[in-house]
N, C-alpha and C. Protein backbone atom coordinates (compact mmCIF):
# COMPACT_ATOMS: atom_id res chain seq x y z
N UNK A 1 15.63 -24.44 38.79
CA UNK A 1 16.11 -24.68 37.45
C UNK A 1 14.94 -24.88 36.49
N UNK A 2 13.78 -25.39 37.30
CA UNK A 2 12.76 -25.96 35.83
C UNK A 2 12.18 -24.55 35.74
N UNK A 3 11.91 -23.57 36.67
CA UNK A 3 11.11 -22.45 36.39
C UNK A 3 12.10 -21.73 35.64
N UNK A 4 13.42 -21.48 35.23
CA UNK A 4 13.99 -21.20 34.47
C UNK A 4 14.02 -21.29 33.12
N UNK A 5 14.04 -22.95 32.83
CA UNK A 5 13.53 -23.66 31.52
C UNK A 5 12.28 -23.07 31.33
N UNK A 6 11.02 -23.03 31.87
CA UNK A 6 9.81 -22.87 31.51
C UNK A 6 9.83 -21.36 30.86
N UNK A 7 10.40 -20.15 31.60
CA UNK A 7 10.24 -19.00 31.58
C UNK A 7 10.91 -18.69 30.33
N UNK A 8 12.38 -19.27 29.83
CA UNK A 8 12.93 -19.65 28.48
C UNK A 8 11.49 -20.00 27.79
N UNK A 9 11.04 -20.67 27.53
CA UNK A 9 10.06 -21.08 26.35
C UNK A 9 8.88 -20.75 26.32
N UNK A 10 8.29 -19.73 27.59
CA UNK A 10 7.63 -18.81 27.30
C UNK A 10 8.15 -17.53 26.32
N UNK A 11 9.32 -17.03 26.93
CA UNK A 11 9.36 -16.17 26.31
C UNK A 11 9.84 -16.51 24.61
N UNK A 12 10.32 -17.34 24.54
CA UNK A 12 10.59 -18.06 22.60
C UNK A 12 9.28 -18.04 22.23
N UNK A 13 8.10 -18.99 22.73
CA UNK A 13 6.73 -18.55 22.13
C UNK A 13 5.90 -17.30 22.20
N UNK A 14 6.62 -16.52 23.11
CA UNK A 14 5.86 -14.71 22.92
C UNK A 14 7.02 -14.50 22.19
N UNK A 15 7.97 -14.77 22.00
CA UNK A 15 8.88 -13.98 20.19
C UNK A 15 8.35 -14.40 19.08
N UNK A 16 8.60 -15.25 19.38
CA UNK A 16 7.50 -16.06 17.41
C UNK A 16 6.54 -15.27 17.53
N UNK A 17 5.28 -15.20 18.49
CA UNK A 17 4.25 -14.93 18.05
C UNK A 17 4.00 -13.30 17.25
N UNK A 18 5.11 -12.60 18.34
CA UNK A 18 5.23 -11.18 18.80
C UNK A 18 5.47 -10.90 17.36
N UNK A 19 6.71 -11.30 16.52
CA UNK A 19 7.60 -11.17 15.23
C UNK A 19 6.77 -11.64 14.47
N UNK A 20 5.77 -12.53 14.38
CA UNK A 20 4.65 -12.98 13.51
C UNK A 20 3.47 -12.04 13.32
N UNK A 21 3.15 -11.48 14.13
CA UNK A 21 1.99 -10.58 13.93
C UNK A 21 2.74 -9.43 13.55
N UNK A 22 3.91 -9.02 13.82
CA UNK A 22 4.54 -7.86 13.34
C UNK A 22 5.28 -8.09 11.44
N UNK A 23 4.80 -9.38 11.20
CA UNK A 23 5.50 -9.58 9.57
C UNK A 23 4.06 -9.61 8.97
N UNK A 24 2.95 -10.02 10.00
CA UNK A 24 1.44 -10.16 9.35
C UNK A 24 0.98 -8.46 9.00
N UNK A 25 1.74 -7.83 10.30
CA UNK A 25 0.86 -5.91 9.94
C UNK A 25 1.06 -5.67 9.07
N UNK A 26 2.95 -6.12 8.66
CA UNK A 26 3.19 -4.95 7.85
C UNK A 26 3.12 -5.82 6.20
N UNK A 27 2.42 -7.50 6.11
CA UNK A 27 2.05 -7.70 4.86
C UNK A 27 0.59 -6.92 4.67
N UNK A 28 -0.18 -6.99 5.92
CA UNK A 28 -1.41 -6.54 5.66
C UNK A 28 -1.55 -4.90 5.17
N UNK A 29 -0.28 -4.19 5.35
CA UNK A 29 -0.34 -2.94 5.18
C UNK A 29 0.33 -2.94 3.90
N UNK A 30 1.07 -3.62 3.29
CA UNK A 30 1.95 -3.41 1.76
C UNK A 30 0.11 -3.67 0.95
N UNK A 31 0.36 -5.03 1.19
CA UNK A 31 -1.54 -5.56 0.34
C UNK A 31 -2.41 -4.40 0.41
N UNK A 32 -2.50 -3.40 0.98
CA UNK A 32 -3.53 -2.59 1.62
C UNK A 32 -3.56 -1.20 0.50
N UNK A 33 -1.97 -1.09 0.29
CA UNK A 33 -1.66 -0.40 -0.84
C UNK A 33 -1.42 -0.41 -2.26
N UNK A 34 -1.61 -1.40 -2.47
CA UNK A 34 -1.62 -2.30 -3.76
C UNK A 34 -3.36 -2.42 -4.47
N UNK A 35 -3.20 -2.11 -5.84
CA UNK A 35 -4.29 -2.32 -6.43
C UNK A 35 -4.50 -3.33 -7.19
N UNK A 36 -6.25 -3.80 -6.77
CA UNK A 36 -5.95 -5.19 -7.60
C UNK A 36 -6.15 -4.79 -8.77
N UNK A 37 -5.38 -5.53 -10.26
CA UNK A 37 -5.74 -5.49 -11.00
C UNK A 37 -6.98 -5.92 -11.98
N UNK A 38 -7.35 -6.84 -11.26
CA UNK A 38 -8.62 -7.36 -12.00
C UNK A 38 -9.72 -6.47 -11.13
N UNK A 39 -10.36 -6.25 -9.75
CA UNK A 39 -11.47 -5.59 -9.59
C UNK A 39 -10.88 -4.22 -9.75
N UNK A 40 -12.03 -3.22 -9.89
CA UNK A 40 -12.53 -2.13 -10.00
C UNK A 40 -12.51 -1.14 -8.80
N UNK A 41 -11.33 -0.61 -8.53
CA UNK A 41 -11.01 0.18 -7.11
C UNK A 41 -11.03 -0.88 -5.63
N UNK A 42 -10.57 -2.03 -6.07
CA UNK A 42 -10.24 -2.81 -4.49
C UNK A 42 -8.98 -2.85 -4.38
N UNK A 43 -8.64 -2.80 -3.26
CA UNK A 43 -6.89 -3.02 -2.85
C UNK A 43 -6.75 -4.57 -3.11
N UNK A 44 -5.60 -5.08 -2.75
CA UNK A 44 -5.49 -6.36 -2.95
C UNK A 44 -5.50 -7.14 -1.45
N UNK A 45 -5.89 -6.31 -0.38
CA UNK A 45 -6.08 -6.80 0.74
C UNK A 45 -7.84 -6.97 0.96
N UNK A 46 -8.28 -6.42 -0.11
CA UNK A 46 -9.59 -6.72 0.33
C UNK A 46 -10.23 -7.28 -0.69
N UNK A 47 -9.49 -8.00 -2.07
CA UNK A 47 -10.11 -8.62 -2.90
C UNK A 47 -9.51 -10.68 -2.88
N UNK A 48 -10.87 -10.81 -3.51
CA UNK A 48 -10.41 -12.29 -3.33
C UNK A 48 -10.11 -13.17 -4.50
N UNK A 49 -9.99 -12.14 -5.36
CA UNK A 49 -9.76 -12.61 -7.25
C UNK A 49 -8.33 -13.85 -6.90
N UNK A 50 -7.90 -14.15 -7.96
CA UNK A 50 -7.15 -14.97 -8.33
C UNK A 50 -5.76 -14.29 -8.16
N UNK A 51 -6.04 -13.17 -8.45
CA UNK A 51 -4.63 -11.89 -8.96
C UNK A 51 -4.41 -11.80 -7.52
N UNK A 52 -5.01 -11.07 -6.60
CA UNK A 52 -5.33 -10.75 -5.32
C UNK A 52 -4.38 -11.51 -3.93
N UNK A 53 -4.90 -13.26 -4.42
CA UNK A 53 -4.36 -14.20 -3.49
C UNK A 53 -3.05 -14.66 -4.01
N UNK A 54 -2.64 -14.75 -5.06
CA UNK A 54 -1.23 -14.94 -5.62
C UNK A 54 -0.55 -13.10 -5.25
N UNK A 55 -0.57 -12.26 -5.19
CA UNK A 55 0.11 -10.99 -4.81
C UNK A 55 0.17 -11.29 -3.36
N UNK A 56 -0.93 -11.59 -2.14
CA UNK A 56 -0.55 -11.90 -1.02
C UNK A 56 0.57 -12.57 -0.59
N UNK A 57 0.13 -14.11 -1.61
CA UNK A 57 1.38 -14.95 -1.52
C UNK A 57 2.52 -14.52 -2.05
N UNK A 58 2.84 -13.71 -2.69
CA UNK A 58 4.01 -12.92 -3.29
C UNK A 58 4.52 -12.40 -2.13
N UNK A 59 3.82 -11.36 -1.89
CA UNK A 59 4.53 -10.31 -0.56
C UNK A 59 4.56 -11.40 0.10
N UNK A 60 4.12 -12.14 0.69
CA UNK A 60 4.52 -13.14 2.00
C UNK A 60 5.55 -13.87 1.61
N UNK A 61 5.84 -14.34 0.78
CA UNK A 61 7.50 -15.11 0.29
C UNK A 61 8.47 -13.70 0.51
N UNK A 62 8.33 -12.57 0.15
CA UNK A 62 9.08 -12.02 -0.65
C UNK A 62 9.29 -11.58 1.53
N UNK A 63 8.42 -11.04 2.32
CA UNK A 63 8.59 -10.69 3.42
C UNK A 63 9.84 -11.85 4.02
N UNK A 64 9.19 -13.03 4.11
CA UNK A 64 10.11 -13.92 4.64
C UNK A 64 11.38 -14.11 4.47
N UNK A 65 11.40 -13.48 3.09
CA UNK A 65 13.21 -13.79 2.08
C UNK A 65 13.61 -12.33 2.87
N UNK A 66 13.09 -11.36 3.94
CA UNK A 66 13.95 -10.66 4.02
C UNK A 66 13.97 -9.53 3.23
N UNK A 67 12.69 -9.22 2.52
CA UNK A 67 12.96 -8.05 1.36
C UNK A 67 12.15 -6.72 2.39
N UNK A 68 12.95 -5.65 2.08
CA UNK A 68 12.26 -4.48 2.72
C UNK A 68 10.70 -4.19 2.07
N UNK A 69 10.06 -2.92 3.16
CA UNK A 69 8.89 -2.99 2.28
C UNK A 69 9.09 -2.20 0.78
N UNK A 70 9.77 -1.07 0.37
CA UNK A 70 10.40 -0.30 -0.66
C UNK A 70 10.93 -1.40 -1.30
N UNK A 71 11.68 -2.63 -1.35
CA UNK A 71 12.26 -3.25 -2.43
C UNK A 71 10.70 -4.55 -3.01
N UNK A 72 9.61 -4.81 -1.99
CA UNK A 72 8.77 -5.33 -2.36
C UNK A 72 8.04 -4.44 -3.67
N UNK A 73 7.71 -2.78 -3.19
CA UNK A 73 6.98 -1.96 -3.64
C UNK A 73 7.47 -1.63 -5.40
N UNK A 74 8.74 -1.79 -5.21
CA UNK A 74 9.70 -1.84 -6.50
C UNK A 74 9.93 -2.97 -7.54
N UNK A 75 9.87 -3.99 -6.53
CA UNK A 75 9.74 -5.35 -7.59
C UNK A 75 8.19 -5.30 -8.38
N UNK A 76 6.92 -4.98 -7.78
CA UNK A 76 5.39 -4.68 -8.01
C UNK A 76 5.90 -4.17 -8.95
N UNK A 77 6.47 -2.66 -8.72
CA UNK A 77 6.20 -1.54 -9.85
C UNK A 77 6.66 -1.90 -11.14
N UNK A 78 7.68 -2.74 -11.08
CA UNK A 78 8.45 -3.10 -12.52
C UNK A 78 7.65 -4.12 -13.11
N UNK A 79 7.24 -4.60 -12.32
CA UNK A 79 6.81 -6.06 -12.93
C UNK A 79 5.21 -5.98 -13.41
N UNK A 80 4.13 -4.89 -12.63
CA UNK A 80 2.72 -4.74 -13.14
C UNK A 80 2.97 -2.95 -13.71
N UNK A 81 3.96 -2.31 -13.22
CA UNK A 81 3.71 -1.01 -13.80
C UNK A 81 3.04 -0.17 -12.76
N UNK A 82 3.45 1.56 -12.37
CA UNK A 82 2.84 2.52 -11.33
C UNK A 82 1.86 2.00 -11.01
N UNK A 83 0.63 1.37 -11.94
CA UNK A 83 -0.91 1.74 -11.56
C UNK A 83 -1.44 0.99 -10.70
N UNK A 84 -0.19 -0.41 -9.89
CA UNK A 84 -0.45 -1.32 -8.97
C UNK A 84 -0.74 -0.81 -7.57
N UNK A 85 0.18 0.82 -7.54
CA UNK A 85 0.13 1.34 -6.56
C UNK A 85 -0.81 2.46 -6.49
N UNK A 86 -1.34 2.48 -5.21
CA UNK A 86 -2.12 3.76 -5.06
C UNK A 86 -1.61 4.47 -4.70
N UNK A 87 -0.25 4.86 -4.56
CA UNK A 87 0.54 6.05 -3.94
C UNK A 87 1.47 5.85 -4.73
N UNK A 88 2.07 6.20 -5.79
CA UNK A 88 3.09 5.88 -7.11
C UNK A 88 3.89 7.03 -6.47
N UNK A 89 5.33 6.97 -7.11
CA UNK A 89 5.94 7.91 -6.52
C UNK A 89 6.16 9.39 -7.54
N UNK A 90 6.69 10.05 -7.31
CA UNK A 90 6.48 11.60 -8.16
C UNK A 90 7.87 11.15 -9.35
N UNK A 91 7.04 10.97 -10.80
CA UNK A 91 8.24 10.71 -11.67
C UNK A 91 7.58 11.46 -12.59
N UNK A 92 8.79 11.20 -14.11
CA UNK A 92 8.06 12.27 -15.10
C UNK A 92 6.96 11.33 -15.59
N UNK A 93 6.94 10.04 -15.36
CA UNK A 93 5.79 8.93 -15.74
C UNK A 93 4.35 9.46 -15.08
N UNK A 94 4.76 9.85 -13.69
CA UNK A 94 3.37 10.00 -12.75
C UNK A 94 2.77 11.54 -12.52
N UNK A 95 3.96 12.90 -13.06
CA UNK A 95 3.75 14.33 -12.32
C UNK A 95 2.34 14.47 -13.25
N UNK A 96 1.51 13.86 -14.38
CA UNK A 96 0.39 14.05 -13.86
C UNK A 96 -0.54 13.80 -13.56
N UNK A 97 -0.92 12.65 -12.76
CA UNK A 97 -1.59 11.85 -11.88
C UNK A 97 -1.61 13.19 -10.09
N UNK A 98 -0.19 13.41 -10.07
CA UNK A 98 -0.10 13.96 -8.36
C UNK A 98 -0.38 15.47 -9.30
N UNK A 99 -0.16 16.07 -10.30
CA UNK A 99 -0.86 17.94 -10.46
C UNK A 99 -2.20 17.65 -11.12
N UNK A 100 -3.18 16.72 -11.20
CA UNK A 100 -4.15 17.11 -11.66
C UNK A 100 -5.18 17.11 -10.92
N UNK A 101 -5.08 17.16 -9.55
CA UNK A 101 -6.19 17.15 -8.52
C UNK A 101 -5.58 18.68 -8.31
N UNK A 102 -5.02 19.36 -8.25
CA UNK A 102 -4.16 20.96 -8.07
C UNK A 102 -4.67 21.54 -9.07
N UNK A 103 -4.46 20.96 -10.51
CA UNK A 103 -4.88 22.09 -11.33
C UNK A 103 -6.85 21.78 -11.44
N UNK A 104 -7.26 20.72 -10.83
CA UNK A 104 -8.49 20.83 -10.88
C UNK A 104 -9.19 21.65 -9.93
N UNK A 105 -8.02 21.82 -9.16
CA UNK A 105 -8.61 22.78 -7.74
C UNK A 105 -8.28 24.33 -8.27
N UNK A 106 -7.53 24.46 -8.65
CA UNK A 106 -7.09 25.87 -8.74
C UNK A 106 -8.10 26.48 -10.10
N UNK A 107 -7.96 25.55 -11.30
CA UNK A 107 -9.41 26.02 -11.93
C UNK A 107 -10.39 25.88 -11.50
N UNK A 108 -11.18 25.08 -10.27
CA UNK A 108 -12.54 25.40 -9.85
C UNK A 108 -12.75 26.43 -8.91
N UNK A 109 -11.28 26.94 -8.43
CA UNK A 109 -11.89 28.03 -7.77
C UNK A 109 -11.63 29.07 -8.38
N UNK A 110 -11.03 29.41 -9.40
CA UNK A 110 -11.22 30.44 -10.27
C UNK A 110 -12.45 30.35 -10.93
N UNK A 111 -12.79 29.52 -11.04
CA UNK A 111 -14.45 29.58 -11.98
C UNK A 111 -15.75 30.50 -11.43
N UNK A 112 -15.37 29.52 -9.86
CA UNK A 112 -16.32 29.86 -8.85
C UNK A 112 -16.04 31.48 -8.28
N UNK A 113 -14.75 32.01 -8.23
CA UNK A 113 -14.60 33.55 -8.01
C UNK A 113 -14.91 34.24 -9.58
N UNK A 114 -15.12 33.57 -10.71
CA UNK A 114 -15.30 34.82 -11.48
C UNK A 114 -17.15 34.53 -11.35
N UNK A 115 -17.92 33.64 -11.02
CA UNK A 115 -19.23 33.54 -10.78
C UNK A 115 -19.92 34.45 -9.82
N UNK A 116 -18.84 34.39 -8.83
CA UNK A 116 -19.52 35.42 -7.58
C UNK A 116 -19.39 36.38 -7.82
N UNK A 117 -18.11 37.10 -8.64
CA UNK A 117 -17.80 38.82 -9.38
C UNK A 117 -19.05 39.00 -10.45
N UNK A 118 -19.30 37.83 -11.16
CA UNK A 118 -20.48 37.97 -12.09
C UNK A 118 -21.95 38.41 -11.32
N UNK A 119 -22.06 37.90 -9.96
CA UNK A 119 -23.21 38.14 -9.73
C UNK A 119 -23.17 39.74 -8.88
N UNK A 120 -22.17 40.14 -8.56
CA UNK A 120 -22.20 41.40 -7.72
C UNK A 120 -22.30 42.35 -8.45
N UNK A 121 -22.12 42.02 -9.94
CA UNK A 121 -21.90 43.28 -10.48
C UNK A 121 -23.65 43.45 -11.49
């Protein structure tokens, strides 16, 4: 009977822990995608501003209450605006943020093919 009890409260402390590091990945991965607003190209998982550690603590309340990661990503967006995210989603707000790496590609390689026709001829 006691190795019973014991084997019970092993396995309750490998669930907590197990479900704890699995609510820690996936805050460390929302933060990871998030931009801080005060530094200069840092995520908010790797800055230690003021903005930074209050957004952690955000997603970590907001994880615990049960919020998906999409309804976290949505409360951000409304509340700081697309530019919190580094992966914004395709709207008429954002189509050109996601076509201007396309049209920068598609005019540099037209540039670069009328350069090489320039030199053959």
């Amino acid at each position: 009977m006691k190795l019973k009890k014991y084997f019970y409260i092993i396995f309750f402390i490998f669930f907590l822990n197990f479900s704890f590091a699995e609510e820690s990945k996936l805050q460390n991965e929302i933060t990871k995608n998030l931009r801080c607003l005060i530094c200069q190209g840092q995520s908010v998982y790797d800055s230690d501003s003021e903005f930074a550690i209050s957004i952690k603590n955000l997603v970590a309340e907001k994880l615990e209450d049960g919020n998906s990661e999409k309804e976290i990503y949505d409360y951000l967006r409304v509340r700081y605006g697309d530019w919190i995210l580094y992966d914004p989603e395709f709207s008429k707000n954002t189509y050109f943020l996601w076509l201007l790496p396309l049209l920068l590609f598609v005019f540099g390689g037209a540039i670069i093919f009328k350069l090489f026709n320039l030199r053959k001829n």
